[in-house]
PDB file of N, CA and C in Angstrom:
ATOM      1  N   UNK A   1     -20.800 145.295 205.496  1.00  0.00           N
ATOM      2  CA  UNK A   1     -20.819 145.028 206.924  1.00  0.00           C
ATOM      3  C   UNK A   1     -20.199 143.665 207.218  1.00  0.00           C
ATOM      4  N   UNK A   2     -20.795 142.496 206.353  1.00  0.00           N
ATOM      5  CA  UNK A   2     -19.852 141.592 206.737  1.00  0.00           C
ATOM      6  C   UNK A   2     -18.249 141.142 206.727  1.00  0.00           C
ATOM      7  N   UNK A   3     -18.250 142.364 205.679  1.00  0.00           N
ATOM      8  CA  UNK A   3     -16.160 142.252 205.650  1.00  0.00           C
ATOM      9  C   UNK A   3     -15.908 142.935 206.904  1.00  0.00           C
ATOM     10  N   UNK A   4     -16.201 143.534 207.358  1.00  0.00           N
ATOM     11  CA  UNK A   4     -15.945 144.471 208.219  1.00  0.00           C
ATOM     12  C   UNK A   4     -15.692 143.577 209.515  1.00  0.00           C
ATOM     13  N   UNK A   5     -16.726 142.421 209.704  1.00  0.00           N
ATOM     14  CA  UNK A   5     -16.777 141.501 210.830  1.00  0.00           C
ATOM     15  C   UNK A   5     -16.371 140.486 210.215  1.00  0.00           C
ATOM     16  N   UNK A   6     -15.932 140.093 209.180  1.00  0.00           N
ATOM     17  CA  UNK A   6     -15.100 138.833 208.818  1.00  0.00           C
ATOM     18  C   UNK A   6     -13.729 139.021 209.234  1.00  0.00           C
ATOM     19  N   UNK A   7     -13.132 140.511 208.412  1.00  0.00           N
ATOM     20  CA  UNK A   7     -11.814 140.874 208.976  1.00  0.00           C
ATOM     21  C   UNK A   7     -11.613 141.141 210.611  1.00  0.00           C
ATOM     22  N   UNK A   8     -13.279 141.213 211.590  1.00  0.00           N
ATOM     23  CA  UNK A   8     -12.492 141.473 212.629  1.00  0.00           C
ATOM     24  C   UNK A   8     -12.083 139.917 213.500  1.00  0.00           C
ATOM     25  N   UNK A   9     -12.718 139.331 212.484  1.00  0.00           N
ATOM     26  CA  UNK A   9     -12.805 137.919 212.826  1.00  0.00           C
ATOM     27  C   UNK A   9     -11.586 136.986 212.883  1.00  0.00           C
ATOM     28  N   UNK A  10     -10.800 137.575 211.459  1.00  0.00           N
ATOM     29  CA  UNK A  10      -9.668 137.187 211.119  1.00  0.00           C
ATOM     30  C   UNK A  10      -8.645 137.872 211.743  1.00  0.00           C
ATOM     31  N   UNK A  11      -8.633 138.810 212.639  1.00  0.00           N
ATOM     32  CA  UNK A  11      -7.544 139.339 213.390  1.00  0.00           C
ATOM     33  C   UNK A  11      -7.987 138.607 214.654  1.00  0.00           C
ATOM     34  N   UNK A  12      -9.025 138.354 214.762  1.00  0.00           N
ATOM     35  CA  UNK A  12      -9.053 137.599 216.434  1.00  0.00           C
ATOM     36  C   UNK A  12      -8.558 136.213 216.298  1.00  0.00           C
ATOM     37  N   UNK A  13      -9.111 135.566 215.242  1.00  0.00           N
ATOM     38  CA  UNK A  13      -8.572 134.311 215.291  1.00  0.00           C
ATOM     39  C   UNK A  13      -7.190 134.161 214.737  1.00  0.00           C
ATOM     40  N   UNK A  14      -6.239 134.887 214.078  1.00  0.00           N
ATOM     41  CA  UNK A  14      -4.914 134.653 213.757  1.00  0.00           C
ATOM     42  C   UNK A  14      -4.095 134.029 215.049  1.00  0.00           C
ATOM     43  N   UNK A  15      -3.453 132.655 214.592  1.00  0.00           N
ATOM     44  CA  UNK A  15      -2.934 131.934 215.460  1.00  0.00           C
ATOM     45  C   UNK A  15      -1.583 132.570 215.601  1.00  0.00           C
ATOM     46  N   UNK A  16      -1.254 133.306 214.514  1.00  0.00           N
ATOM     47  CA  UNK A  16       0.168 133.780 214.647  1.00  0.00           C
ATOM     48  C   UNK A  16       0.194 134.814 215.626  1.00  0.00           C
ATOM     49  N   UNK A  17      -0.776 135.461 215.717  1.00  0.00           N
ATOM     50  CA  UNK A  17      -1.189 136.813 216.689  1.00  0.00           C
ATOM     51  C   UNK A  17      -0.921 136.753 217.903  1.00  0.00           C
ATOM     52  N   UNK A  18      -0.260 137.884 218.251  1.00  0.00           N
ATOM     53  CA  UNK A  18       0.478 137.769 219.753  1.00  0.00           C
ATOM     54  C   UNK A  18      -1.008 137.993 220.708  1.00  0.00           C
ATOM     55  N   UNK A  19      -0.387 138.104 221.955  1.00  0.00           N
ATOM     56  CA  UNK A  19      -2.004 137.462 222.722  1.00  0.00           C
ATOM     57  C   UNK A  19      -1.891 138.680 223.889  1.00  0.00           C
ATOM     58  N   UNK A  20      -2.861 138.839 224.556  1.00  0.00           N
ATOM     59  CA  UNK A  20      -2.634 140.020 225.629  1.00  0.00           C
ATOM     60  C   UNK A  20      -2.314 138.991 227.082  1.00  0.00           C
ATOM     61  N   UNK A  21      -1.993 139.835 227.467  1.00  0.00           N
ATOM     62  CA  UNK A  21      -1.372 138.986 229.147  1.00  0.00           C
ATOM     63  C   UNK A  21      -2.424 140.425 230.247  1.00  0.00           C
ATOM     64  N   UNK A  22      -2.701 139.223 231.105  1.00  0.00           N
ATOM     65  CA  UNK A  22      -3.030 139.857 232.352  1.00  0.00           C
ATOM     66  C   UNK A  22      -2.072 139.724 233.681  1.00  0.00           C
ATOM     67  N   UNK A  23      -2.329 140.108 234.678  1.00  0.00           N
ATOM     68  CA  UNK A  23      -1.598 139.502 235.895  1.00  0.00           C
ATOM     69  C   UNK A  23      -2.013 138.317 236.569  1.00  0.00           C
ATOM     70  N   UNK A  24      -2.961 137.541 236.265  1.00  0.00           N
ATOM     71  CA  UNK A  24      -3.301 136.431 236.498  1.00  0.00           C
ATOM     72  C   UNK A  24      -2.570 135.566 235.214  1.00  0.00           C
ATOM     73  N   UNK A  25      -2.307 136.148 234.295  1.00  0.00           N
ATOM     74  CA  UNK A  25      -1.677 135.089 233.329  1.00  0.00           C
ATOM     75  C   UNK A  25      -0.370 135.219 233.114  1.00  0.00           C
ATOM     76  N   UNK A  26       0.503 134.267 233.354  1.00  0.00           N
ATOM     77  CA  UNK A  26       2.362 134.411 233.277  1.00  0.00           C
ATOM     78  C   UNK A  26       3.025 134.513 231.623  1.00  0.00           C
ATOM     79  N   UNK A  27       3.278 135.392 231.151  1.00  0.00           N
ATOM     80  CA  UNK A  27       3.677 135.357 229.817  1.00  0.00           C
ATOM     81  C   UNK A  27       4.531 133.805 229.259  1.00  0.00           C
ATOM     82  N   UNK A  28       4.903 133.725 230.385  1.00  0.00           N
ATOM     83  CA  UNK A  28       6.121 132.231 230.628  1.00  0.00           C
ATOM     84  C   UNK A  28       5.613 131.319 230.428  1.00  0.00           C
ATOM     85  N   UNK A  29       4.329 131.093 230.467  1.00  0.00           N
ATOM     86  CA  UNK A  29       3.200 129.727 230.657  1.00  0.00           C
ATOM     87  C   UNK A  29       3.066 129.346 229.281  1.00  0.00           C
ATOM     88  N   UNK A  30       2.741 130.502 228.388  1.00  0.00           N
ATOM     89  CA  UNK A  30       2.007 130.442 227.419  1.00  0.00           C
ATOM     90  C   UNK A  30       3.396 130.293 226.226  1.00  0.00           C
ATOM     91  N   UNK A  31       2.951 128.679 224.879  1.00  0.00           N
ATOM     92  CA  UNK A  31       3.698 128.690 223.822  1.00  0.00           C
ATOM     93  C   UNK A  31       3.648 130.015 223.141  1.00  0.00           C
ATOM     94  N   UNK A  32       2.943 130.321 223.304  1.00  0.00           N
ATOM     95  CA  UNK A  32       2.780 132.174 222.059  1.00  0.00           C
ATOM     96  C   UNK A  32       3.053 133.394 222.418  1.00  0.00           C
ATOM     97  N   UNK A  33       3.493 133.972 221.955  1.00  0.00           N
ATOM     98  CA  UNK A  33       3.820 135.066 222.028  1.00  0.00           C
ATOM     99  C   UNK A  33       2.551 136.188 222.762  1.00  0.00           C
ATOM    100  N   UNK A  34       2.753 136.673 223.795  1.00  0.00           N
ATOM    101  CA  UNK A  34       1.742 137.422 224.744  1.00  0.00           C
ATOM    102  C   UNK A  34       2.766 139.135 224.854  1.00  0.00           C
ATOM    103  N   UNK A  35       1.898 139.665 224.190  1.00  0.00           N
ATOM    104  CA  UNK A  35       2.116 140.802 224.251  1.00  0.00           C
ATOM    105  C   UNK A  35       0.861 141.906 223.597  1.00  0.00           C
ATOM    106  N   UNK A  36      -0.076 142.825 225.198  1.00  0.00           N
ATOM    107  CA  UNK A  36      -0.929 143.247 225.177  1.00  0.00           C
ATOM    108  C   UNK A  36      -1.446 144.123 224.307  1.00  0.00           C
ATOM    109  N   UNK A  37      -0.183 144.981 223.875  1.00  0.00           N
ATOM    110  CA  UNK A  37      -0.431 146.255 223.127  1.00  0.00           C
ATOM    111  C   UNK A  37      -0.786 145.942 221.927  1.00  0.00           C
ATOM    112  N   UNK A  38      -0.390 144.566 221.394  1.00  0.00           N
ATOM    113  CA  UNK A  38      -0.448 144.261 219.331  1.00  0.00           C
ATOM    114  C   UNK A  38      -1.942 144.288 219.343  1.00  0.00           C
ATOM    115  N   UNK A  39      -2.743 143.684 220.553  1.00  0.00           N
ATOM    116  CA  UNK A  39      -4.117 143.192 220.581  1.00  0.00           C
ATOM    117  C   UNK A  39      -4.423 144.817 220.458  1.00  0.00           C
ATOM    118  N   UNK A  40      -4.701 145.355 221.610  1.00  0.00           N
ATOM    119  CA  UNK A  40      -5.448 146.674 221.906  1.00  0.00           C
ATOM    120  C   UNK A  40      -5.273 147.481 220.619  1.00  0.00           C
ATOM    121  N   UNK A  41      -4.149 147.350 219.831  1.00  0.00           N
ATOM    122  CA  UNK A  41      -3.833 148.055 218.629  1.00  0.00           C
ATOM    123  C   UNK A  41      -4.678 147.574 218.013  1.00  0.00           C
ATOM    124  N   UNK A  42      -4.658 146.503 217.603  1.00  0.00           N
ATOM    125  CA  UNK A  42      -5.675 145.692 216.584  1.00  0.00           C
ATOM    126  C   UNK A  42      -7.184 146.091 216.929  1.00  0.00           C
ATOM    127  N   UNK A  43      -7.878 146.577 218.202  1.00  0.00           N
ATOM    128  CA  UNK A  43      -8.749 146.659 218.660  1.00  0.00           C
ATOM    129  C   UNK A  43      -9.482 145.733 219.233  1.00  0.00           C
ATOM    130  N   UNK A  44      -9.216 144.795 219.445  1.00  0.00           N
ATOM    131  CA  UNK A  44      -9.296 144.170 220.505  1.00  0.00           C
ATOM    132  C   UNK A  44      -9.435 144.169 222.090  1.00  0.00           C
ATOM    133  N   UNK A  45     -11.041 143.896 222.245  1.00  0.00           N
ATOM    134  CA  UNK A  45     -11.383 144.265 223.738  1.00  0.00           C
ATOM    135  C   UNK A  45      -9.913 143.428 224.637  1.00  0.00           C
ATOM    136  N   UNK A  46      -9.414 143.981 225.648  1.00  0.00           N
ATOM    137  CA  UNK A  46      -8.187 143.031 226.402  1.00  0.00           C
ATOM    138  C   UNK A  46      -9.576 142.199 227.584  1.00  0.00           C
ATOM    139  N   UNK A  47     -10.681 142.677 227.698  1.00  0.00           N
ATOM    140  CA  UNK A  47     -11.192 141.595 229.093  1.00  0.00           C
ATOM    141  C   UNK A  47     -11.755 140.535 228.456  1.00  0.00           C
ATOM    142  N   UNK A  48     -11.758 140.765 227.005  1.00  0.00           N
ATOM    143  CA  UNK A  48     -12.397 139.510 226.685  1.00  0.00           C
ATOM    144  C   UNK A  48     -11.543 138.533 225.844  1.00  0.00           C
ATOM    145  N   UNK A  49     -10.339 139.376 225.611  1.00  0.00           N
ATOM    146  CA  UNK A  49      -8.742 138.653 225.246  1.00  0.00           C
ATOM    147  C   UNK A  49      -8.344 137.441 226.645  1.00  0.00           C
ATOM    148  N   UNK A  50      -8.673 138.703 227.725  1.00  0.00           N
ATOM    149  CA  UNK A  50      -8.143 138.114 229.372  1.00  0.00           C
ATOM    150  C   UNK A  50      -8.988 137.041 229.539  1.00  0.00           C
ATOM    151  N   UNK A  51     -10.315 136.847 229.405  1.00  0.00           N
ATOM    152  CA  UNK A  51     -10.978 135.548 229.360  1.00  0.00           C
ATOM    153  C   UNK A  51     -10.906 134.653 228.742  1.00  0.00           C
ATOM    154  N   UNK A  52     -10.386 134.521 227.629  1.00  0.00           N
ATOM    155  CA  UNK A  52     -10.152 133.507 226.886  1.00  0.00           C
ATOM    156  C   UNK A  52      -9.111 132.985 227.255  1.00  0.00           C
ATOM    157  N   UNK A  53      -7.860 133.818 227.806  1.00  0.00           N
ATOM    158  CA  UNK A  53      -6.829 133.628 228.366  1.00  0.00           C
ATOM    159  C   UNK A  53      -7.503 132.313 229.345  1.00  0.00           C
ATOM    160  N   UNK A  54      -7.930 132.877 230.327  1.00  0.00           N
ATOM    161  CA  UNK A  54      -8.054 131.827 231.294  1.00  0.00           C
ATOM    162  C   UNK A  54      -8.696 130.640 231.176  1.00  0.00           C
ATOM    163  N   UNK A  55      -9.770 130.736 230.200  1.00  0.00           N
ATOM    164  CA  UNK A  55     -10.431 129.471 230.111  1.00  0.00           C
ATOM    165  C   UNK A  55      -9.203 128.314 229.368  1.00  0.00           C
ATOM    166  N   UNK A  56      -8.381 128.806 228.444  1.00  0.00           N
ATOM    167  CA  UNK A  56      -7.296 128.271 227.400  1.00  0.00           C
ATOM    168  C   UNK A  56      -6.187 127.446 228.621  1.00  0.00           C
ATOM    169  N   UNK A  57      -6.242 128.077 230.021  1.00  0.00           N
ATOM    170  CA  UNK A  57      -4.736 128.484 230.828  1.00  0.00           C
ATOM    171  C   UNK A  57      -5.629 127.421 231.758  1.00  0.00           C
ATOM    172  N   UNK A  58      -6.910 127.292 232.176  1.00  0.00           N
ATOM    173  CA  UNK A  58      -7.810 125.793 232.870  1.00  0.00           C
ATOM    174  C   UNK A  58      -8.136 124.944 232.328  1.00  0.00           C
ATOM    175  N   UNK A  59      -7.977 124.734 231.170  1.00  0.00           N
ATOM    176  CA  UNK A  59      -9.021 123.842 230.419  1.00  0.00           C
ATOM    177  C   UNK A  59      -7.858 122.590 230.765  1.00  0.00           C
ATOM    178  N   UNK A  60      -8.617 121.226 230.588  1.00  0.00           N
ATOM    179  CA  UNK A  60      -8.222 119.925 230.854  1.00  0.00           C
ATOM    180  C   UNK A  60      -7.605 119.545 229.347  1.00  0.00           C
ATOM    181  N   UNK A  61      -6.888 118.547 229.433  1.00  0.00           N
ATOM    182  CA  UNK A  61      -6.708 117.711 228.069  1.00  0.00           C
ATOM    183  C   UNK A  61      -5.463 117.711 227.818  1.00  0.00           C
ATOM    184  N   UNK A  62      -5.402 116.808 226.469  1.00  0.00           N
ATOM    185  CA  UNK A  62      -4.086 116.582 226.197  1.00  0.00           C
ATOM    186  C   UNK A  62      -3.103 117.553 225.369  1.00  0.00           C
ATOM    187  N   UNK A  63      -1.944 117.995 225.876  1.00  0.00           N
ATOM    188  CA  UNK A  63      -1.539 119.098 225.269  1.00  0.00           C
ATOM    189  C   UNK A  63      -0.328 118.618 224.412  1.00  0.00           C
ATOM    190  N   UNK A  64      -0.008 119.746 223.572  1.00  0.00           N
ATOM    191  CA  UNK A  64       1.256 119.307 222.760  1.00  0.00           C
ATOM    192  C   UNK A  64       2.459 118.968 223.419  1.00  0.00           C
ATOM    193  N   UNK A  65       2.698 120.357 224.098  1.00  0.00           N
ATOM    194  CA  UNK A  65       3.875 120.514 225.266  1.00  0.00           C
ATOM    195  C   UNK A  65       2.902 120.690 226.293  1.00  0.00           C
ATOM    196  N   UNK A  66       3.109 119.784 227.565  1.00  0.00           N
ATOM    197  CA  UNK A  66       2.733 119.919 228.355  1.00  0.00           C
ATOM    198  C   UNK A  66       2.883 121.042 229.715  1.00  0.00           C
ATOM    199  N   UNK A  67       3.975 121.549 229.130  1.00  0.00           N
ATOM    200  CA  UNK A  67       4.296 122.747 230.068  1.00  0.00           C
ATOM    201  C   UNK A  67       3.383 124.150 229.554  1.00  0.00           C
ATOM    202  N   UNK A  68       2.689 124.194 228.376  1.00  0.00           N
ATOM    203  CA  UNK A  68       2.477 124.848 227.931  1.00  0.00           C
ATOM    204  C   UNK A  68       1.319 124.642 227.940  1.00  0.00           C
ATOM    205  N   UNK A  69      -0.181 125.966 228.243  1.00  0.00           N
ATOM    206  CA  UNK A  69      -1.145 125.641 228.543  1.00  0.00           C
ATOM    207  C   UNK A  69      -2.288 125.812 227.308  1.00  0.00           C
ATOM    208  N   UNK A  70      -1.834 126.715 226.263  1.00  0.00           N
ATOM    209  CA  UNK A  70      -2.081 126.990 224.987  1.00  0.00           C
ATOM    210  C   UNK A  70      -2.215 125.822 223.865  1.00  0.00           C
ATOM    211  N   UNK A  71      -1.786 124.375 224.315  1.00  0.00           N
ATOM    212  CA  UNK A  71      -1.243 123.860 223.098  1.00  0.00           C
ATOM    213  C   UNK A  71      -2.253 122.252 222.909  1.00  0.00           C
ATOM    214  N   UNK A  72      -3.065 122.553 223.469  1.00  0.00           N
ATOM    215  CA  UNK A  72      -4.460 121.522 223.869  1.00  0.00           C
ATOM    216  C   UNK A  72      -4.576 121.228 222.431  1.00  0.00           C
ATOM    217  N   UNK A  73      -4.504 119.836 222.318  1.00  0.00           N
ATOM    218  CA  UNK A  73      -5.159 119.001 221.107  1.00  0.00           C
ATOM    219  C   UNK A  73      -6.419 118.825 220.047  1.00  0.00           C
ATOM    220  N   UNK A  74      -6.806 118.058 221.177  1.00  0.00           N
ATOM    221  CA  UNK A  74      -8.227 117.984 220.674  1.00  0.00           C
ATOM    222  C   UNK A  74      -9.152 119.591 220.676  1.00  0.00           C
ATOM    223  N   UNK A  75      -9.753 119.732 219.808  1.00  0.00           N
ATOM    224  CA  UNK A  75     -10.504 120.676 218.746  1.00  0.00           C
ATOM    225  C   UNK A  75     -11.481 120.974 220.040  1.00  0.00           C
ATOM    226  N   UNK A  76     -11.592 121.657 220.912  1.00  0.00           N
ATOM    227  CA  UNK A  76     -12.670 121.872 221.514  1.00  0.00           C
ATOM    228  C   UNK A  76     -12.438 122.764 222.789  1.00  0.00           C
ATOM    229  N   UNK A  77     -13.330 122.950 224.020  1.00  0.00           N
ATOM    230  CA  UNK A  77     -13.520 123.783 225.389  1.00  0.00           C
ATOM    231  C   UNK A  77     -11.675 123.996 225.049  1.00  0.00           C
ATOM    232  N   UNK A  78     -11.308 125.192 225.694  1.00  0.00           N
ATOM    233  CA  UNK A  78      -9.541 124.828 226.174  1.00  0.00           C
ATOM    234  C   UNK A  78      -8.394 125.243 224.787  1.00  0.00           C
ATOM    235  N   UNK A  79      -8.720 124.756 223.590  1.00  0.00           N
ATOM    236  CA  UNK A  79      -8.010 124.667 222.032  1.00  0.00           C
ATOM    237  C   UNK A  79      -8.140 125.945 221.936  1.00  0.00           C
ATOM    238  N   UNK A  80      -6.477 126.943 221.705  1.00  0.00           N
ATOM    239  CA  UNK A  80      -6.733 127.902 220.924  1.00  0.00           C
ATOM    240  C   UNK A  80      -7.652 128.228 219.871  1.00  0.00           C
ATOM    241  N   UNK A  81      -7.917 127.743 218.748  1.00  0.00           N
ATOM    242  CA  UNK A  81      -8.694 127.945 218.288  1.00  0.00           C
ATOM    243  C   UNK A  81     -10.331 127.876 217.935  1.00  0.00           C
ATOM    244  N   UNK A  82     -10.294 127.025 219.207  1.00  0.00           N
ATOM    245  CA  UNK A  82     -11.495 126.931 219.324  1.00  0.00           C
ATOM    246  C   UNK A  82     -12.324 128.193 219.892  1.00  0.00           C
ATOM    247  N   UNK A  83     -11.711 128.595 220.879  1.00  0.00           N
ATOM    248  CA  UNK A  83     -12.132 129.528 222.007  1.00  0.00           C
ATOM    249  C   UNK A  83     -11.854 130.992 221.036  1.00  0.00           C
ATOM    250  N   UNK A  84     -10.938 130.646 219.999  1.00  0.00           N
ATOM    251  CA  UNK A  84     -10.854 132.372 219.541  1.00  0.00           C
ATOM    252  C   UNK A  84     -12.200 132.233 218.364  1.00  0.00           C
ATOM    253  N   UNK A  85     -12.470 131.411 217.946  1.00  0.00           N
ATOM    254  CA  UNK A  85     -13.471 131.113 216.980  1.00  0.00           C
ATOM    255  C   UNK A  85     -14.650 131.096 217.434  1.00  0.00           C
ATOM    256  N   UNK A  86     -15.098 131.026 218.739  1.00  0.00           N
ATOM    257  CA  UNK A  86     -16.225 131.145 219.363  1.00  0.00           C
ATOM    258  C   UNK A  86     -16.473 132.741 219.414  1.00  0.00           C
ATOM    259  N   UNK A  87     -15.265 133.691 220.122  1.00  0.00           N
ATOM    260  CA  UNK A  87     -15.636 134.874 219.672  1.00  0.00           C
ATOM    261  C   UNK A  87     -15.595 135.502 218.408  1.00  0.00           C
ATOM    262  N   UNK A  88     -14.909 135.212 217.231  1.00  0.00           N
ATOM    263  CA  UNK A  88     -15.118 135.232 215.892  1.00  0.00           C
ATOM    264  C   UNK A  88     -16.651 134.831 215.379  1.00  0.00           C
ATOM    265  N   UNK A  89     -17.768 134.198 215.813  1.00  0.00           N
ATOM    266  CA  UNK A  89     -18.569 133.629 215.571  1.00  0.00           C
ATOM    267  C   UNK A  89     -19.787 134.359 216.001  1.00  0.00           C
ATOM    268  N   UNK A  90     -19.166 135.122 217.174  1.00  0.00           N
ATOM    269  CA  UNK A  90     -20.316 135.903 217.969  1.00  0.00           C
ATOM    270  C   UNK A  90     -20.425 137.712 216.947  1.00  0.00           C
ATOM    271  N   UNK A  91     -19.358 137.905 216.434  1.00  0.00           N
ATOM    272  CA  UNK A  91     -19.159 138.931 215.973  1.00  0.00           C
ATOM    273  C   UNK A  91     -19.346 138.985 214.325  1.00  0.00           C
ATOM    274  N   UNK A  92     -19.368 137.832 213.985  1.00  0.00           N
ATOM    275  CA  UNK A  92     -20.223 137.801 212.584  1.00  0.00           C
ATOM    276  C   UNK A  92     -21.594 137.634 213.276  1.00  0.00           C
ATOM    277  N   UNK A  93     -21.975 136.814 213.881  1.00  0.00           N
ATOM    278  CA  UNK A  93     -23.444 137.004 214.240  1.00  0.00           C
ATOM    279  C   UNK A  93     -24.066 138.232 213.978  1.00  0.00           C
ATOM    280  N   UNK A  94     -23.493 138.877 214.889  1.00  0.00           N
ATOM    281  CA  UNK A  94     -23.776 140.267 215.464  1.00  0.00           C
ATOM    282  C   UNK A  94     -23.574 141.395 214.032  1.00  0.00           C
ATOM    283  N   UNK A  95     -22.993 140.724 213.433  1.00  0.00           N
ATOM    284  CA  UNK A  95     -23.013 141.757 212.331  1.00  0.00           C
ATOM    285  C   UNK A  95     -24.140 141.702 210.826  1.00  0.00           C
ATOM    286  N   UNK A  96     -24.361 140.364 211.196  1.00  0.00           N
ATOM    287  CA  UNK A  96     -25.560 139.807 210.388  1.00  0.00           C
ATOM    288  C   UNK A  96     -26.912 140.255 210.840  1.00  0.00           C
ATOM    289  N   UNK A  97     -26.983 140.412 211.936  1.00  0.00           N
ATOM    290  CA  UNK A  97     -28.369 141.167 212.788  1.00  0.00           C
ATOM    291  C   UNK A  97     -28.448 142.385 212.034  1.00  0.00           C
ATOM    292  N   UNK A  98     -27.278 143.026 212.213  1.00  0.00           N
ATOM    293  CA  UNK A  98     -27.263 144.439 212.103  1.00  0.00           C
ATOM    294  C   UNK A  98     -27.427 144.770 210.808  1.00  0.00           C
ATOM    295  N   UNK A  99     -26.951 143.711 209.714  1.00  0.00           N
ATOM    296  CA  UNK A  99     -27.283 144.006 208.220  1.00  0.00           C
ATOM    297  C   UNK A  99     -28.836 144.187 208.163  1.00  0.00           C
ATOM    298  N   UNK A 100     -29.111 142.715 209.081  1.00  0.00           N
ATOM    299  CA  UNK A 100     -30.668 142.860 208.721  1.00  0.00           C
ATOM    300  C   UNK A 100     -31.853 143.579 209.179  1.00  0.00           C
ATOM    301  N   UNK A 101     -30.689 144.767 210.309  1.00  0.00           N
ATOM    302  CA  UNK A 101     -31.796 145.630 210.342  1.00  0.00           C
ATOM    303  C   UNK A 101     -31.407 146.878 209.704  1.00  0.00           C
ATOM    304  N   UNK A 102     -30.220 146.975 208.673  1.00  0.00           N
ATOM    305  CA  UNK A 102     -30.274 147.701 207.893  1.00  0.00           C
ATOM    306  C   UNK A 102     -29.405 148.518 208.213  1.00  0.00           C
ATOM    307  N   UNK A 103     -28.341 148.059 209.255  1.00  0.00           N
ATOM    308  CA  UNK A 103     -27.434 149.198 210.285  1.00  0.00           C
ATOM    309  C   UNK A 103     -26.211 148.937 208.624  1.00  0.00           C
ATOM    310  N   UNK A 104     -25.416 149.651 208.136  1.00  0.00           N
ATOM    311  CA  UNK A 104     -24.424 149.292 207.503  1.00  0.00           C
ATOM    312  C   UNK A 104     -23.200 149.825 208.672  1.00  0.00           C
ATOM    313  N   UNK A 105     -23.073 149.910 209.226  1.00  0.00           N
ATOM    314  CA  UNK A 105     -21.616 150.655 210.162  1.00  0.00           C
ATOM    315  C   UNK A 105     -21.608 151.583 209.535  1.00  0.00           C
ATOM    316  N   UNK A 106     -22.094 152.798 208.676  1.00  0.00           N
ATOM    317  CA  UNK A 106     -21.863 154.128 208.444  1.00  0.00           C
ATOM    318  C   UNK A 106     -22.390 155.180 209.548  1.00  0.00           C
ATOM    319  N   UNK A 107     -21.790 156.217 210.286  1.00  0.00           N
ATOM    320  CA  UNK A 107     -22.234 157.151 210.941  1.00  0.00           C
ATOM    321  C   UNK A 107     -23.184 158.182 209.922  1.00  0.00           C
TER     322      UNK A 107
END
């Protein structure tokens, strides 16, 4: 069970990983590559792709390129990787519960 949520962990947080776009978010804005379908393929919820989007696309701070809203410095609220690692974090959680109540993900 926990590979299962480590690997889904490691497809959410891959920085190389193209990103989903909403209509509130301009593909143009963003340094990375935004393209919806690689996510949804991967399985990846898109509303909770789309939220991260936005918090990443408001967040304050100092960025690499400043035209670019993705590219926030400092390690924290806003930082790609911060925000994809927060949901990476929730989903090992969640999979550690489930060991311990004995769920293995088998139907």
């Amino acid at each position: 069970m926990k590979k299962l949520f480590f690997s889904i962990s490691a497809t959410v947080l891959a920085v190389s990983a193209v990103v989903a776009s909403t209509k509130a978010i301009d593909q143009d804005n963003f340094f990375r590559d935004i393209r919806p379908a690689h996510w949804s393929w991967n399985g990846s919820d898109l509303q909770t792709i789309e939220q991260i989007f936005t918090k990443i696309q408001k967040a304050d701070g100092e960025r690499e390129f400043a035209q670019y809203p993705d590219t926030i410095l400092k390690y924290g609220p806003g930082n790609w990787t911060f925000e994809f690692g927060k949901i990476g974090d929730r989903y090992i959680e969640r999979g550690e519960q489930e060991q311990e109540k004995g769920l293995n993900g088998s139907v």
